[in-house]
C-alpha atoms as a PDB file:
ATOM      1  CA  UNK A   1      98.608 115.467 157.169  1.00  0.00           C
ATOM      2  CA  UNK A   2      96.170 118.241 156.856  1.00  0.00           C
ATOM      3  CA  UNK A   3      99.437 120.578 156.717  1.00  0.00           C
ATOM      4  CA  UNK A   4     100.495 118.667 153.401  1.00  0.00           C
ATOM      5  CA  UNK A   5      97.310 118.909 151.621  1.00  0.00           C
ATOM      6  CA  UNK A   6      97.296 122.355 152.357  1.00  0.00           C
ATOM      7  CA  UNK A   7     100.576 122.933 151.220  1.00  0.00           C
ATOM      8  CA  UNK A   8     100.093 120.924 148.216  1.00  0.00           C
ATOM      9  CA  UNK A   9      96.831 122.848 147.341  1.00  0.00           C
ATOM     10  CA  UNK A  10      98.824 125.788 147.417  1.00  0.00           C
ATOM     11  CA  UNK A  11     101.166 124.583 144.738  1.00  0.00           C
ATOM     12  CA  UNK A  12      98.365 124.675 142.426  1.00  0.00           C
ATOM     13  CA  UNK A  13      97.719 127.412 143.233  1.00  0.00           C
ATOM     14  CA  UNK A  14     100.664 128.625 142.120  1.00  0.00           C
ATOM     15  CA  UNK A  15     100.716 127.062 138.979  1.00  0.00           C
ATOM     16  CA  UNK A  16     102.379 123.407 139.734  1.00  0.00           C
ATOM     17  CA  UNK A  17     101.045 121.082 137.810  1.00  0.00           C
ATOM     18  CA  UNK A  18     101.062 117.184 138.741  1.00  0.00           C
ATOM     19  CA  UNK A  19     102.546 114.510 137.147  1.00  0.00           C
ATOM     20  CA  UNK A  20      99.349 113.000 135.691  1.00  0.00           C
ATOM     21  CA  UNK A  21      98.640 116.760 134.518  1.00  0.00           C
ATOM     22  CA  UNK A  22     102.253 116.999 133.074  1.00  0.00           C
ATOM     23  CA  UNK A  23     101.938 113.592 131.302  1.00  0.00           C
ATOM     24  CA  UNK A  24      98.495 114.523 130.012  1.00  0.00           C
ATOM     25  CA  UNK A  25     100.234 117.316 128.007  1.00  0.00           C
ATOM     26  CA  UNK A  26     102.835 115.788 126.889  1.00  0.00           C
ATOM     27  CA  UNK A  27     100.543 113.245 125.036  1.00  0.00           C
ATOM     28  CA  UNK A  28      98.019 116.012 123.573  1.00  0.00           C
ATOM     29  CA  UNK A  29     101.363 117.931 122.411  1.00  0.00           C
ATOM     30  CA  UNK A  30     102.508 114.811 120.737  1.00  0.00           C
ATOM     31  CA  UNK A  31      99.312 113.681 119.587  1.00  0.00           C
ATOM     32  CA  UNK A  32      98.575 117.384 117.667  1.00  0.00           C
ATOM     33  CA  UNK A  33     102.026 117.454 116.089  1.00  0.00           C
ATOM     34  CA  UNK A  34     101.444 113.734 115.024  1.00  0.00           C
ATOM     35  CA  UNK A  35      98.585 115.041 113.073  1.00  0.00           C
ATOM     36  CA  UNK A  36     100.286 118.235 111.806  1.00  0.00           C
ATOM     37  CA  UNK A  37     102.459 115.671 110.022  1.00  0.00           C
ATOM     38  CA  UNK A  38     100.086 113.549 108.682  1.00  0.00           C
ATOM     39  CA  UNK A  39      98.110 116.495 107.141  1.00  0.00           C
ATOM     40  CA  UNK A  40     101.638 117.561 105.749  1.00  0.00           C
ATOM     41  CA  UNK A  41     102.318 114.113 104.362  1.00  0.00           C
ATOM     42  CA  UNK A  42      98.879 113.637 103.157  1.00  0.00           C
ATOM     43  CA  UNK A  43      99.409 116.942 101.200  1.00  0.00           C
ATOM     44  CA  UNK A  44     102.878 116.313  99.906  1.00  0.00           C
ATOM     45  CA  UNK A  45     101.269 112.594  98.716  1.00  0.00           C
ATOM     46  CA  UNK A  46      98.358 113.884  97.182  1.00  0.00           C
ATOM     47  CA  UNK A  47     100.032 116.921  95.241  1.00  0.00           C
ATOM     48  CA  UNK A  48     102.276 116.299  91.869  1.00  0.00           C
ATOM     49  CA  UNK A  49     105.311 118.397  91.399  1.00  0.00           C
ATOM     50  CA  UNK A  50     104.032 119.399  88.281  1.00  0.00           C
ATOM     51  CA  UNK A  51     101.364 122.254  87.627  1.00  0.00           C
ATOM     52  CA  UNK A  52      97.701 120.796  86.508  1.00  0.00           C
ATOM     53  CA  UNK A  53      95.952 123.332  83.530  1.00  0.00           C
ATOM     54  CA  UNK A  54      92.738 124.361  83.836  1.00  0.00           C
ATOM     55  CA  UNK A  55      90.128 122.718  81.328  1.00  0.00           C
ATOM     56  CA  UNK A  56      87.256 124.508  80.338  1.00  0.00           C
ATOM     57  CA  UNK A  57      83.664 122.663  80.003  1.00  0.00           C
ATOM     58  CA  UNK A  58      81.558 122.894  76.485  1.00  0.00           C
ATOM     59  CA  UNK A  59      78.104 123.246  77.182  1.00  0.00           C
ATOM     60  CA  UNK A  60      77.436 122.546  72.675  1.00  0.00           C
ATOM     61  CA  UNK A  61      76.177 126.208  72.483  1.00  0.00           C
ATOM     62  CA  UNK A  62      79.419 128.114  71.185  1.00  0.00           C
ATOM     63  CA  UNK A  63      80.643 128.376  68.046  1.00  0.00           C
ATOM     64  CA  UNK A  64      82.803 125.837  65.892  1.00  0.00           C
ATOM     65  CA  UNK A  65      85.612 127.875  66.197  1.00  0.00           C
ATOM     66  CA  UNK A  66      85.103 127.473  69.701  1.00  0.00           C
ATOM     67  CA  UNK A  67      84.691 124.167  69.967  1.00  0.00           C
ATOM     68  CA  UNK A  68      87.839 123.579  67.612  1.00  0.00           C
ATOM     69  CA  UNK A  69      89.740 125.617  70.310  1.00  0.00           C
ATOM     70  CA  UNK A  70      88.043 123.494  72.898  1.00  0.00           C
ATOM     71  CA  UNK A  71      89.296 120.334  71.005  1.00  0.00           C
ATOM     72  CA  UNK A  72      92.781 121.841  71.035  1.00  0.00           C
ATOM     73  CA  UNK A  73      93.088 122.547  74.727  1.00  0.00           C
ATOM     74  CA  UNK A  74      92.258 118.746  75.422  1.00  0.00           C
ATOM     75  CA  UNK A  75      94.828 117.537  73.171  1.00  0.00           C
ATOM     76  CA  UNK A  76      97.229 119.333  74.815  1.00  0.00           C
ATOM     77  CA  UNK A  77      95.898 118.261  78.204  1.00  0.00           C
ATOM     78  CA  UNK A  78      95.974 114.945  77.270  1.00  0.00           C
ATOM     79  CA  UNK A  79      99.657 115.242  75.344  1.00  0.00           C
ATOM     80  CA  UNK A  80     100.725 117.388  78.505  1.00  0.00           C
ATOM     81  CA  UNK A  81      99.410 113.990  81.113  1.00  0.00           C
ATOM     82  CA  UNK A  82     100.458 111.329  78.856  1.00  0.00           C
ATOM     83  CA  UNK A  83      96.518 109.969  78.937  1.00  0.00           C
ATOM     84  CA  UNK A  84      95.654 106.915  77.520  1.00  0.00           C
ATOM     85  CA  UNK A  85      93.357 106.330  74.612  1.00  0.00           C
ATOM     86  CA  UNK A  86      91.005 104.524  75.962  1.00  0.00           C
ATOM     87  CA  UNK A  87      90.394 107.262  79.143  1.00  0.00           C
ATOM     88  CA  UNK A  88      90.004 110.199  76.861  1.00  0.00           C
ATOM     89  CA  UNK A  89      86.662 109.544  76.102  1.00  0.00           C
ATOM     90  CA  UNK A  90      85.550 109.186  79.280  1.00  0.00           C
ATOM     91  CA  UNK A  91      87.367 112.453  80.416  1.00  0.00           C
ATOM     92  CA  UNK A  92      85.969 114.460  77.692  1.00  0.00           C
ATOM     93  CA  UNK A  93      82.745 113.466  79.403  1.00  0.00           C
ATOM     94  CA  UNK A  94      83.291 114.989  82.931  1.00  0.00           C
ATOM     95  CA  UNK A  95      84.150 118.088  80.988  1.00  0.00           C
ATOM     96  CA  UNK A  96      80.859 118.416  79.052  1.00  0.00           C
ATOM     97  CA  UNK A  97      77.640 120.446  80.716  1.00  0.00           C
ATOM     98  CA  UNK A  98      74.257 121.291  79.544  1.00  0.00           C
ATOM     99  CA  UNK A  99      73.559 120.516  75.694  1.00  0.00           C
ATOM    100  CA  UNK A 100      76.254 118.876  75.108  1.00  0.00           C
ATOM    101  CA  UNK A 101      76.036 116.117  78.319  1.00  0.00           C
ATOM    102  CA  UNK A 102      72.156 115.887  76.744  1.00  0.00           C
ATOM    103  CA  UNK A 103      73.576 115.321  73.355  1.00  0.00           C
ATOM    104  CA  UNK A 104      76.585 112.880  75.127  1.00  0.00           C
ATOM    105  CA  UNK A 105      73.986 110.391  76.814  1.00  0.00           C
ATOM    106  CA  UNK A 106      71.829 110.208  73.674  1.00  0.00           C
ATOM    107  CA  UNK A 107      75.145 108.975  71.409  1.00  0.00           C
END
């Protein structure tokens, strides 16, 4: 008996691994490419196959011609997304800063 135990304590050594040791890999392998997947899907779900612009912010301290260029990129945007009417407004409001948010809360 103490022969086996020897012998089998040499194994590990070796390198053998056990069965329980073996099937303990096999499920962390498994497991980790599960959740390379699900990161992949999540990404491929959460991404559109089309290209979002950048929008600038208006803080109310440029110019008008500024602003009119401002106006221009949302419509665009907005054309560009298909947005409806009534969530334009409220867009246009997480794209305001400083003055203009001041300005936007007193309306």
């Amino acid at each position: 008996m103490e022969a086996m135990e020897t012998g089998r304590q040499r194994d590990l050594e070796v390198g053998d691994v056990s069965d329980e040791e073996e099937e303990a890999q096999e499920e962390a392998t498994t497991l980790a490419l599960e959740s390379v997947e699900l990161r992949l899907l999540r990404s491929i779900l959460g991404s559109s196959s089309r290209p979002k612009p950048k929008l600038s912010t208006y803080d109310g301290s440029s110019t008008a011609e500024n602003l009119i260029d401002w106006i221009g990129e949302l419509d665009k945007y907005f054309e560009y997304e298909e947005i409806d009417e009534e969530k334009k407004v409220k867009f246009v409001v997480t794209r305001l800063k400083g003055h203009a948010t001041l300005w936007c809360e007193s309306v």
